[in-house]
N, C-alpha and C. Protein backbone atom coordinates (compact mmCIF):
# COMPACT_ATOMS: atom_id res chain seq x y z
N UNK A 1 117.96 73.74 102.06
CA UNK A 1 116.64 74.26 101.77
C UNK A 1 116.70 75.15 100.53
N UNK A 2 115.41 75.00 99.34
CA UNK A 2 115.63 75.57 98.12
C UNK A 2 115.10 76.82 98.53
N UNK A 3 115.24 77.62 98.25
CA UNK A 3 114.82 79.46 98.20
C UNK A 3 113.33 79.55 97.19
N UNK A 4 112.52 80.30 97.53
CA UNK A 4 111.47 80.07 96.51
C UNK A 4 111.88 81.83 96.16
N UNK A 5 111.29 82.00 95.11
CA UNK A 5 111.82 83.22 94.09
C UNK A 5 111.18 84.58 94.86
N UNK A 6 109.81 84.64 95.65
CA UNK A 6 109.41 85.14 96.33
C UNK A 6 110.19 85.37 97.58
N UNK A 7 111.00 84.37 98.12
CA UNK A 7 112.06 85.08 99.51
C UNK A 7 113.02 85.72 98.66
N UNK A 8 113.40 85.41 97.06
CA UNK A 8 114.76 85.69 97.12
C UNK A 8 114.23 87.42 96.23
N UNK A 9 112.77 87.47 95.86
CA UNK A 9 112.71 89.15 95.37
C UNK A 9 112.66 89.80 96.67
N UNK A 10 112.09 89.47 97.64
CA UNK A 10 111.95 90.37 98.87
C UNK A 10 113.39 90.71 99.48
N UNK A 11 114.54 89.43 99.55
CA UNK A 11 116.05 89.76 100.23
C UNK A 11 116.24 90.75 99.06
N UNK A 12 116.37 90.77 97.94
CA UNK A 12 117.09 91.04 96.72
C UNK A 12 116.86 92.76 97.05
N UNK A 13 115.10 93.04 96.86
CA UNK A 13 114.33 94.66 97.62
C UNK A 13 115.13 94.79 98.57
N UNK A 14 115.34 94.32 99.85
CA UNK A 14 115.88 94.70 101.20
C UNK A 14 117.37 95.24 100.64
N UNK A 15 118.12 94.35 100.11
CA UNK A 15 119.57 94.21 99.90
C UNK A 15 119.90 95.92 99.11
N UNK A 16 119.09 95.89 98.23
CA UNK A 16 118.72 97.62 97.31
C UNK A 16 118.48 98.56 97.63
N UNK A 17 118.31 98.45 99.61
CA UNK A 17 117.18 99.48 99.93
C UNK A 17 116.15 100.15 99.68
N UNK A 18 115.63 99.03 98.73
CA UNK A 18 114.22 99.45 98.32
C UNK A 18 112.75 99.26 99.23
N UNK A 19 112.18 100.34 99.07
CA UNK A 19 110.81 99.38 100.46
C UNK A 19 109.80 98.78 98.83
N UNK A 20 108.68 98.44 99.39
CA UNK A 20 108.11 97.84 98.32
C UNK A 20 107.11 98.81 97.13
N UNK A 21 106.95 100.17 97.73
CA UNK A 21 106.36 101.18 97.06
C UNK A 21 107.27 101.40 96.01
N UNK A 22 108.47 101.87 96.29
CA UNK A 22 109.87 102.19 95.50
C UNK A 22 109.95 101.15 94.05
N UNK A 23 110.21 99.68 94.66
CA UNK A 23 110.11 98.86 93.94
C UNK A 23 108.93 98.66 92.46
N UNK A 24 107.73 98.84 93.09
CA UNK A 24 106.51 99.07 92.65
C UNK A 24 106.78 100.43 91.53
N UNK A 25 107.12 101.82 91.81
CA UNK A 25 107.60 102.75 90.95
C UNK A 25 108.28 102.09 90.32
N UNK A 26 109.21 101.92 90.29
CA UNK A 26 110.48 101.95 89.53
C UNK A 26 109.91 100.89 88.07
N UNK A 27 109.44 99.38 88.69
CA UNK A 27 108.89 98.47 87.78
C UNK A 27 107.77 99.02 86.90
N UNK A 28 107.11 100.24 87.39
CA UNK A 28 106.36 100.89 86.67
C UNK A 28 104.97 100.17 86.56
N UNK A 29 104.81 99.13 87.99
CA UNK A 29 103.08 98.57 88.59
C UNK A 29 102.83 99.38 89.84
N UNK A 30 101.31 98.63 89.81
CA UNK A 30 100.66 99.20 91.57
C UNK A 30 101.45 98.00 92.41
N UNK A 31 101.81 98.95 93.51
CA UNK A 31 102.27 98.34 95.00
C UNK A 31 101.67 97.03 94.78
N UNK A 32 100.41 96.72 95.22
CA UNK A 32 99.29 95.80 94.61
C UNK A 32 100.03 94.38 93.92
N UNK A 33 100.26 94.96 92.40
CA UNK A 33 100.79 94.22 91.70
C UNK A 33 102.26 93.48 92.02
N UNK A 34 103.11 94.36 92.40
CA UNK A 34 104.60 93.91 92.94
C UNK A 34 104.16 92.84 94.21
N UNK A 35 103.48 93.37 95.04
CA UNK A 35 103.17 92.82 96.39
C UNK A 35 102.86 90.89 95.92
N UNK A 36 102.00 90.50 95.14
CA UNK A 36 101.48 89.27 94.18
C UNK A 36 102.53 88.96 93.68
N UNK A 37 103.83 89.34 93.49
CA UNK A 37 104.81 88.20 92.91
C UNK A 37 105.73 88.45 94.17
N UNK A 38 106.21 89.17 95.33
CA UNK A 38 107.00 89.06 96.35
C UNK A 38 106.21 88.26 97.25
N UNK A 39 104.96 87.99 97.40
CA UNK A 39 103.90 87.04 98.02
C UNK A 39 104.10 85.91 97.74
N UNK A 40 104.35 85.60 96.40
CA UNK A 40 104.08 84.31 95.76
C UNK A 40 102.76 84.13 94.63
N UNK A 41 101.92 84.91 94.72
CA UNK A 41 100.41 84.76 94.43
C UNK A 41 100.60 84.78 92.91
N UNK A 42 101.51 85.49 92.59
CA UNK A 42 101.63 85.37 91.17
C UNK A 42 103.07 84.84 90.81
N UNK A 43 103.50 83.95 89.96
CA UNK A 43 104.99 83.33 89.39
C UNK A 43 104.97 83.95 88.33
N UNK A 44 106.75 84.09 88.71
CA UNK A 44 107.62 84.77 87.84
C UNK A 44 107.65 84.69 86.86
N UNK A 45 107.59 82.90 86.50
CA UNK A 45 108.33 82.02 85.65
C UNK A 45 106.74 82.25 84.47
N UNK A 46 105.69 82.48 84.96
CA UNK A 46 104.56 83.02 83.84
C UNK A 46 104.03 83.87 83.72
N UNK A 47 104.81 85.23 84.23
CA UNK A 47 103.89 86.46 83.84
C UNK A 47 104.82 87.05 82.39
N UNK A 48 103.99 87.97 82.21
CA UNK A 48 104.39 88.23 80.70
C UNK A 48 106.05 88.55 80.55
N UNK A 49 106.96 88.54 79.36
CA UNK A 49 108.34 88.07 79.61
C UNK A 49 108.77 89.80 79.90
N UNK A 50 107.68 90.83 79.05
CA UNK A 50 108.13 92.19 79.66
C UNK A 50 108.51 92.40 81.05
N UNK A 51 107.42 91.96 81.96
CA UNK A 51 107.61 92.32 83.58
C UNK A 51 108.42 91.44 84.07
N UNK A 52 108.90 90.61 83.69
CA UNK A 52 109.30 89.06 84.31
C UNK A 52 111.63 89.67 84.12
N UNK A 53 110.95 90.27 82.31
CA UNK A 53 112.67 90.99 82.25
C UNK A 53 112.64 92.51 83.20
N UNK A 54 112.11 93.24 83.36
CA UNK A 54 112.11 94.49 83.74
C UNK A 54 112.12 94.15 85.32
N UNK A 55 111.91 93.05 86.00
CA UNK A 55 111.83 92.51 87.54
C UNK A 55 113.34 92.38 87.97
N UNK A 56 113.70 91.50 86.44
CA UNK A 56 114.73 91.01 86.45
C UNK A 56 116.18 91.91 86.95
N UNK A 57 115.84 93.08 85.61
CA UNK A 57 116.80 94.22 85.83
C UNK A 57 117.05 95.10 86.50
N UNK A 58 115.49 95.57 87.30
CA UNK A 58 115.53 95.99 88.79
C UNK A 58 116.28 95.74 89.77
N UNK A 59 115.92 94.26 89.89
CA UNK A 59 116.73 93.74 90.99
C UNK A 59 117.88 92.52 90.76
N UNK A 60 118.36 93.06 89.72
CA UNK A 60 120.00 92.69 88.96
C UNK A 60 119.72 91.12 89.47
N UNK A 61 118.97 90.38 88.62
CA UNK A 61 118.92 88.66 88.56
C UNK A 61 118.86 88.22 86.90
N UNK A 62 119.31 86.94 87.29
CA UNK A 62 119.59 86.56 85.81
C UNK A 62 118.08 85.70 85.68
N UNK A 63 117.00 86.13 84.65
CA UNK A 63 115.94 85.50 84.08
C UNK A 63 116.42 84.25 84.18
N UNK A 64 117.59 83.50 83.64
CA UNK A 64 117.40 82.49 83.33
C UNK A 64 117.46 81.26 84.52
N UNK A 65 117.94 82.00 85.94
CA UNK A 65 118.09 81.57 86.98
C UNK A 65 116.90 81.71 87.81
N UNK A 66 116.50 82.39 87.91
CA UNK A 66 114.91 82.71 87.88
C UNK A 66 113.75 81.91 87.41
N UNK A 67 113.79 81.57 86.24
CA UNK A 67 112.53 80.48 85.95
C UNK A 67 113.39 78.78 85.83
N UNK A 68 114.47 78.90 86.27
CA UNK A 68 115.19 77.64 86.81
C UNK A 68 114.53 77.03 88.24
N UNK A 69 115.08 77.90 89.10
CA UNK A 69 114.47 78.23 90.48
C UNK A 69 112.97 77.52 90.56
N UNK A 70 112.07 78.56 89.70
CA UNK A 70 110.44 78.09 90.36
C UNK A 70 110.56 77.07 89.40
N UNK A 71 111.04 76.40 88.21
CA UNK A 71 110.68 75.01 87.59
C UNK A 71 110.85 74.08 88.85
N UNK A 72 112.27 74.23 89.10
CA UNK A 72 112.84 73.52 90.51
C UNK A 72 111.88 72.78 91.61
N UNK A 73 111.43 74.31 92.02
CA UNK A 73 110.44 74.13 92.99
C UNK A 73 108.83 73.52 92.91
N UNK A 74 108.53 73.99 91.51
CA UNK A 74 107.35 73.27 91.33
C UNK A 74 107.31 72.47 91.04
N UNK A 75 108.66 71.03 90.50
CA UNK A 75 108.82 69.50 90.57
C UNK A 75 108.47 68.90 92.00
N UNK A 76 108.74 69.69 93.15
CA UNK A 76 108.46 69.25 94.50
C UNK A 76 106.98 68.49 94.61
């Protein structure tokens, strides 16, 4: 089973001990906003490349594995 990028930011938060407010600080959005890409509601792979790298570095993932992933998934 493929991982969609949304289970793997929420394990990635858990794994950090981050809750999702924390997360939300740190990325420097509203709860709100973080909540729409750990949901799914918004993809990774097209929000602007600022938040998409700064997500990235938060939660120590490689961008380029990252919009691999949801290409992946959205061939399904």
């Amino acid at each position: 089973m493929k991982k969609r990028i949304e289970h793997i930011l929420r394990e990635r938060r858990i794994e950090l001990g981050m809750t999702q407010q924390e997360a939300a600080l740190e990325l420097g959005m509203s709860i709100h906003q973080y909540q729409r890409y750990e949901y799914g509601e918004h993809r990774l792979a097209n929000c602007p490349m600022r938040i998409g790298l700064r997500i990235c570095e938060v939660f120590e993932l490689d961008p380029f594995e990252v919009v691999m992933i949801q290409n992946k998934n959205r061939k399904k």
